[in-house]
C-alpha atoms as a PDB file:
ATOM      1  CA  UNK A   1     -61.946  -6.438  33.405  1.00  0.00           C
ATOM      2  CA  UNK A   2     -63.273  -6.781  37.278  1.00  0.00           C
ATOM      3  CA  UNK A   3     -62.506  -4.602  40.070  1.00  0.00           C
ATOM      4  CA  UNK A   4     -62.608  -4.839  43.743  1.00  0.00           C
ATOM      5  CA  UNK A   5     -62.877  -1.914  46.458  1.00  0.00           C
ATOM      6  CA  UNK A   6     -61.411  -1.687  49.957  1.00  0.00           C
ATOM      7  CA  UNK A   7     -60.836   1.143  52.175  1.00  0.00           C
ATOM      8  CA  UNK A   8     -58.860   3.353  50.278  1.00  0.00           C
ATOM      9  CA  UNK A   9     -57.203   0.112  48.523  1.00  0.00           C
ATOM     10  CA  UNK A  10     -58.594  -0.858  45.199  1.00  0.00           C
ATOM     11  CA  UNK A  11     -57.719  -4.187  43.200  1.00  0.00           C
ATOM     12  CA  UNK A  12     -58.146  -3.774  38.905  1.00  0.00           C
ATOM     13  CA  UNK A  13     -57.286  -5.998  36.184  1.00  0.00           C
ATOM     14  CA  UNK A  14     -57.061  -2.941  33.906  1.00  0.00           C
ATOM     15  CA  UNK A  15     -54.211  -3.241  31.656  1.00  0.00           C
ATOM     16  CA  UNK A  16     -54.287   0.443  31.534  1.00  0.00           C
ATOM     17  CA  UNK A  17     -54.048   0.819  34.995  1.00  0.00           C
ATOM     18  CA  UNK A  18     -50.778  -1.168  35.236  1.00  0.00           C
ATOM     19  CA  UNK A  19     -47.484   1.546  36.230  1.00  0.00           C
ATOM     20  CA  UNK A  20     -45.533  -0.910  33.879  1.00  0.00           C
ATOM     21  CA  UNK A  21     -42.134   1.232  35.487  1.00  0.00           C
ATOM     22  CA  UNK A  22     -43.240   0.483  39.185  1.00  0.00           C
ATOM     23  CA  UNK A  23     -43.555  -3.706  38.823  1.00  0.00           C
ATOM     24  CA  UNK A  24     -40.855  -3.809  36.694  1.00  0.00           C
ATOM     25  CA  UNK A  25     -38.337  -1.567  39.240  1.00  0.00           C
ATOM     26  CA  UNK A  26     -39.827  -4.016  42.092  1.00  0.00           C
ATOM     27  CA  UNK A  27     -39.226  -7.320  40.110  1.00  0.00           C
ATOM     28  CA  UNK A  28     -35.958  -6.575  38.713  1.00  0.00           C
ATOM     29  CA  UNK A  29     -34.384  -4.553  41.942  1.00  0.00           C
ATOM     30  CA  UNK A  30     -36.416  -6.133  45.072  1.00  0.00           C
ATOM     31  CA  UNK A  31     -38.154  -9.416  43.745  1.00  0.00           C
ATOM     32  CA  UNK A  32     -35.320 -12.615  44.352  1.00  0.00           C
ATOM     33  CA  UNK A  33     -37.225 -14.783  42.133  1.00  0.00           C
ATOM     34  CA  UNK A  34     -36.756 -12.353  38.973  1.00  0.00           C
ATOM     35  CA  UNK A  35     -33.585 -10.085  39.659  1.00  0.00           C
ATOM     36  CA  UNK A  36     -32.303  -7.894  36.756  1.00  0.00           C
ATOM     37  CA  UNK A  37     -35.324  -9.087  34.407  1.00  0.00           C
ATOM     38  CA  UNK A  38     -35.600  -6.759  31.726  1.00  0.00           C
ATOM     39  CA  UNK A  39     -38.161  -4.932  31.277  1.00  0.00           C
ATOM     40  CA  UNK A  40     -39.308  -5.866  27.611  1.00  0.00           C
ATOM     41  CA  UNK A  41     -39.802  -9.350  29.184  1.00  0.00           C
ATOM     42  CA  UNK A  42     -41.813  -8.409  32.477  1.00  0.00           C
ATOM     43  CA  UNK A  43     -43.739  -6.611  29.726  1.00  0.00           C
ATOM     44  CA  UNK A  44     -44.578  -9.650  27.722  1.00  0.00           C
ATOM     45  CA  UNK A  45     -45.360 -11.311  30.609  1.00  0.00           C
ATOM     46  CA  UNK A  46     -47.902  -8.443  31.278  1.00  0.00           C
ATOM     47  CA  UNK A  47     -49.412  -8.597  28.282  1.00  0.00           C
ATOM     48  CA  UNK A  48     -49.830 -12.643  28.669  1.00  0.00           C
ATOM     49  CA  UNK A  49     -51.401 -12.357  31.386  1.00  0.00           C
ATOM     50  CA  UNK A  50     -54.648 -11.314  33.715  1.00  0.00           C
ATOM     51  CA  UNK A  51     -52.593  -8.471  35.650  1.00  0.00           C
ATOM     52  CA  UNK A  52     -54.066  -7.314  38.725  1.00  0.00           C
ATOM     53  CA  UNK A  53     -52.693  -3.928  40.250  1.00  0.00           C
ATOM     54  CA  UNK A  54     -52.857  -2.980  43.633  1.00  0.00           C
ATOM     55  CA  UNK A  55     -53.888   0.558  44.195  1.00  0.00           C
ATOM     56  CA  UNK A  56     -54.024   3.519  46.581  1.00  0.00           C
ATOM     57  CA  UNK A  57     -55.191   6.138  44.769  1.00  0.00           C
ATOM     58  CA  UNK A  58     -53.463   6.679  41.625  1.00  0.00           C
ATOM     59  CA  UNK A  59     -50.082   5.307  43.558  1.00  0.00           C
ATOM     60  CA  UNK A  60     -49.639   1.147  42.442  1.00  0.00           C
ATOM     61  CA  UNK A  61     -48.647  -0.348  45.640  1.00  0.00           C
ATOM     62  CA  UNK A  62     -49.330  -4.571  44.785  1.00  0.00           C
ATOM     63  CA  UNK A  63     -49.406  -6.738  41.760  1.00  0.00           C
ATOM     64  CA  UNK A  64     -49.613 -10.291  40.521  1.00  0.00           C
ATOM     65  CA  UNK A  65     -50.524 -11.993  37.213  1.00  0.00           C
ATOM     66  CA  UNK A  66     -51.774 -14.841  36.256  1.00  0.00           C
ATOM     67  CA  UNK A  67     -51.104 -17.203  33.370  1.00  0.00           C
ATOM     68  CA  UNK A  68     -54.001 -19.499  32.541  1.00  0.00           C
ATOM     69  CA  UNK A  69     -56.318 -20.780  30.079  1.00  0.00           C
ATOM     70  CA  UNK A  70     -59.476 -19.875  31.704  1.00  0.00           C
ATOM     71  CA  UNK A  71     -60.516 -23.664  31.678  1.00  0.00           C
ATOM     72  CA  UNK A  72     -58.167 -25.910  34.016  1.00  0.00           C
ATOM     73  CA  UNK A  73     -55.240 -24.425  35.144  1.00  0.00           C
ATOM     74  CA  UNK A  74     -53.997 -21.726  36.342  1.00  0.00           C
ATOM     75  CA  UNK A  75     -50.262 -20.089  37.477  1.00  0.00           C
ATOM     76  CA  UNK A  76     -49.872 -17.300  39.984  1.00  0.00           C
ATOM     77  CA  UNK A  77     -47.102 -14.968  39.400  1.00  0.00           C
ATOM     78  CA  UNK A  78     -45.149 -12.192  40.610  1.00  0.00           C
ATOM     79  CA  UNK A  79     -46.991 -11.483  43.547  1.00  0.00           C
ATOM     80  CA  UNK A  80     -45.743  -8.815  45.531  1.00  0.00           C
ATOM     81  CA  UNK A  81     -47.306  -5.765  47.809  1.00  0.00           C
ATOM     82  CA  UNK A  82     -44.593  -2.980  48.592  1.00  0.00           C
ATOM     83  CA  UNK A  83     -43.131  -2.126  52.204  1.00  0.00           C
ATOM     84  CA  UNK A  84     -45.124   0.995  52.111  1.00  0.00           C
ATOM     85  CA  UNK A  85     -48.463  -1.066  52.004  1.00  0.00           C
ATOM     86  CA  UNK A  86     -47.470  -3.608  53.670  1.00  0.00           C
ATOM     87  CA  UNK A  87     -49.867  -4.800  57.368  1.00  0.00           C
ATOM     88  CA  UNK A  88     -53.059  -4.048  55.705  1.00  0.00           C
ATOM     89  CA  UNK A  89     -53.841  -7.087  54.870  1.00  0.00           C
ATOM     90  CA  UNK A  90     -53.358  -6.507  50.824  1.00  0.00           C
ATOM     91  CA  UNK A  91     -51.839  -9.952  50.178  1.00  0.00           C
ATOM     92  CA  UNK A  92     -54.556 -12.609  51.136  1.00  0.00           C
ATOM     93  CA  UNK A  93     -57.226  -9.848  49.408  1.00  0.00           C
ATOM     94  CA  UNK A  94     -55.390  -9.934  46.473  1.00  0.00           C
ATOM     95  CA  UNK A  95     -55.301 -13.316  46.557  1.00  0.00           C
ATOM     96  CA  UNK A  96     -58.770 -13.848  47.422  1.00  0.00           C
ATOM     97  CA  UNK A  97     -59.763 -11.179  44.597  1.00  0.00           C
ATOM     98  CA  UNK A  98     -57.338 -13.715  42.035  1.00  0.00           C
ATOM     99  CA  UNK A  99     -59.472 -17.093  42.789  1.00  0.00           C
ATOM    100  CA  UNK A 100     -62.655 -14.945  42.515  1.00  0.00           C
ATOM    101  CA  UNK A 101     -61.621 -13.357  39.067  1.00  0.00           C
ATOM    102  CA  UNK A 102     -64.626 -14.673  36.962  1.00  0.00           C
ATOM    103  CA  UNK A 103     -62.864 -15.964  34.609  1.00  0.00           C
ATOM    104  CA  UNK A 104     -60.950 -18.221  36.744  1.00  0.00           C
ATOM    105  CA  UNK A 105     -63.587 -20.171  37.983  1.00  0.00           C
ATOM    106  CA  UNK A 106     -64.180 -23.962  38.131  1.00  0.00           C
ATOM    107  CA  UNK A 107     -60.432 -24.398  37.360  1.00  0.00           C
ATOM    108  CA  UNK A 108     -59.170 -28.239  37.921  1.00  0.00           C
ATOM    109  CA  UNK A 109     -55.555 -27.051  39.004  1.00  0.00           C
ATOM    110  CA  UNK A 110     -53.875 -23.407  40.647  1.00  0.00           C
ATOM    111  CA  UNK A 111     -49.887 -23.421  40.969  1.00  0.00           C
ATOM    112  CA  UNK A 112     -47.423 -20.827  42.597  1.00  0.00           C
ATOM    113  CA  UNK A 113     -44.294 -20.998  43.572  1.00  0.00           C
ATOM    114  CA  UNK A 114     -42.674 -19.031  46.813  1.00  0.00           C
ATOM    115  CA  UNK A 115     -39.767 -19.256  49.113  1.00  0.00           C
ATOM    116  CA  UNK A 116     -41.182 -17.448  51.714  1.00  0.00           C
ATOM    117  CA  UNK A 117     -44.558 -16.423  51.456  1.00  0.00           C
ATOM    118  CA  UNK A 118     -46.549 -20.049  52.443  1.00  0.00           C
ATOM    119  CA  UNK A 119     -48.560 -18.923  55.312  1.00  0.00           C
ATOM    120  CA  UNK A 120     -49.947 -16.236  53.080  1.00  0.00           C
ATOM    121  CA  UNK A 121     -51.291 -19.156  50.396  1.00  0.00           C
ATOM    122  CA  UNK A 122     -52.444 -21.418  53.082  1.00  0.00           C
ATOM    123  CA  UNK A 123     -54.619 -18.521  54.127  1.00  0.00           C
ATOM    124  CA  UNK A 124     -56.412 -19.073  51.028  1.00  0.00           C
ATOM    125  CA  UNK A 125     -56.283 -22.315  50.318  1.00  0.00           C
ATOM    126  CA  UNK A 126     -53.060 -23.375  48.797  1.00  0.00           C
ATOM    127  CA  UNK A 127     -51.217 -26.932  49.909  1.00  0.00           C
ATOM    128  CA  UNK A 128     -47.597 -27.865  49.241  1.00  0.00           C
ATOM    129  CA  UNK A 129     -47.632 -30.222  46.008  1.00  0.00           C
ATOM    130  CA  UNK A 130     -50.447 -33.439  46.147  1.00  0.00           C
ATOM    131  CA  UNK A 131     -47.742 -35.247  44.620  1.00  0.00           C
ATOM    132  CA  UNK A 132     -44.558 -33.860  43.839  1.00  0.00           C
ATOM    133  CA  UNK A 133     -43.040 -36.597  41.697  1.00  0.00           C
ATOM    134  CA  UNK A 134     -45.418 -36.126  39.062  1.00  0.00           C
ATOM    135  CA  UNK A 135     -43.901 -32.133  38.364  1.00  0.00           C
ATOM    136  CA  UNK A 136     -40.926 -31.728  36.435  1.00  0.00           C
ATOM    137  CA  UNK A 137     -39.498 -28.310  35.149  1.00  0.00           C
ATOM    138  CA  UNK A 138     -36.572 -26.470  33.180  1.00  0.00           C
ATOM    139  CA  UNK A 139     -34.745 -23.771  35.120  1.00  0.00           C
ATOM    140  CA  UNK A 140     -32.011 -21.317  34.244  1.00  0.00           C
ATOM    141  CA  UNK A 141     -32.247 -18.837  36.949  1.00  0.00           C
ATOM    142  CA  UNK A 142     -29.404 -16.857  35.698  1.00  0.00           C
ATOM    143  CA  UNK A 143     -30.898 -16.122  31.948  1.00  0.00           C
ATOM    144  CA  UNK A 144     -31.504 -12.513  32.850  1.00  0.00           C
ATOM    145  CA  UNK A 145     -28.015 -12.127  33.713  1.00  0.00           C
ATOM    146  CA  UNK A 146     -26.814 -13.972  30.273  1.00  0.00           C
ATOM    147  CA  UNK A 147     -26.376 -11.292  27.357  1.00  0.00           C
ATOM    148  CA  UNK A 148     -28.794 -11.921  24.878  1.00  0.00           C
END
């Protein structure tokens, strides 16, 4: 677990920590990349995951997570600070607290994904792809909308 202090912002990868009703109300309601995800899946994603919360207080106001294997490569998910946090700068520390994560060091290879967010990466040190023919993927952005 690390944590990071700020103001009256704090950054935690405490699982504990994580208001598992507040990230799952943003990503399903607010987030476009995840709308109507249920909330047994944002909690497996949780739980395979680093998850670092955002706080004020007691009061969650950020999150991401990352998927990796602590050796080459790692994805950066969910990202998001709310509207009521938003202008202090809580983004680029969060990222900047993510590529600092100990265990997340020396990694060959970081990947995110974002539709409107680039300036924020750039800040810390993300490119568009090196070379985007080499990436393929499988997409069904409508499985949360499927019954299953």
């Amino acid at each position: 677990m690390a944590e990071w202090k700020r103001g009256e912002f704090d950054i935690s990868t405490d699982p504990e920590r994580i208001d598992l009703d507040a990230v799952y109300r943003f990503l399903s309601a607010e987030a476009y990349w995840a709308p109507s995800v249920p909330l047994d899946v944002v909690q497996r994603a949780i739980a395979g995951s680093i998850p670092f919360g955002v706080y004020r207080g007691d009061e969650q106001v950020g999150f991401a997570r990352v998927v990796s294997d602590r050796a080459t490569f790692a994805w950066i998910a969910d990202v998001f600070i709310l509207t009521t946090a938003r202008g202090n700068g809580l983004g680029v520390w969060l990222m900047e607290c993510i590529t600092a994560h100990p265990d997340l060091q020396g990694l060959r290879r970081w990947m995110l994904a974002t539709r409107d967010a680039h300036g924020l990466y750039r800040k810390t040190g993300f490119k568009e792809l090196h070379d985007a023919t080499r990436f393929m993927e499988r997409f069904d952005p409508e499985i949360y909308s499927r019954d299953r």
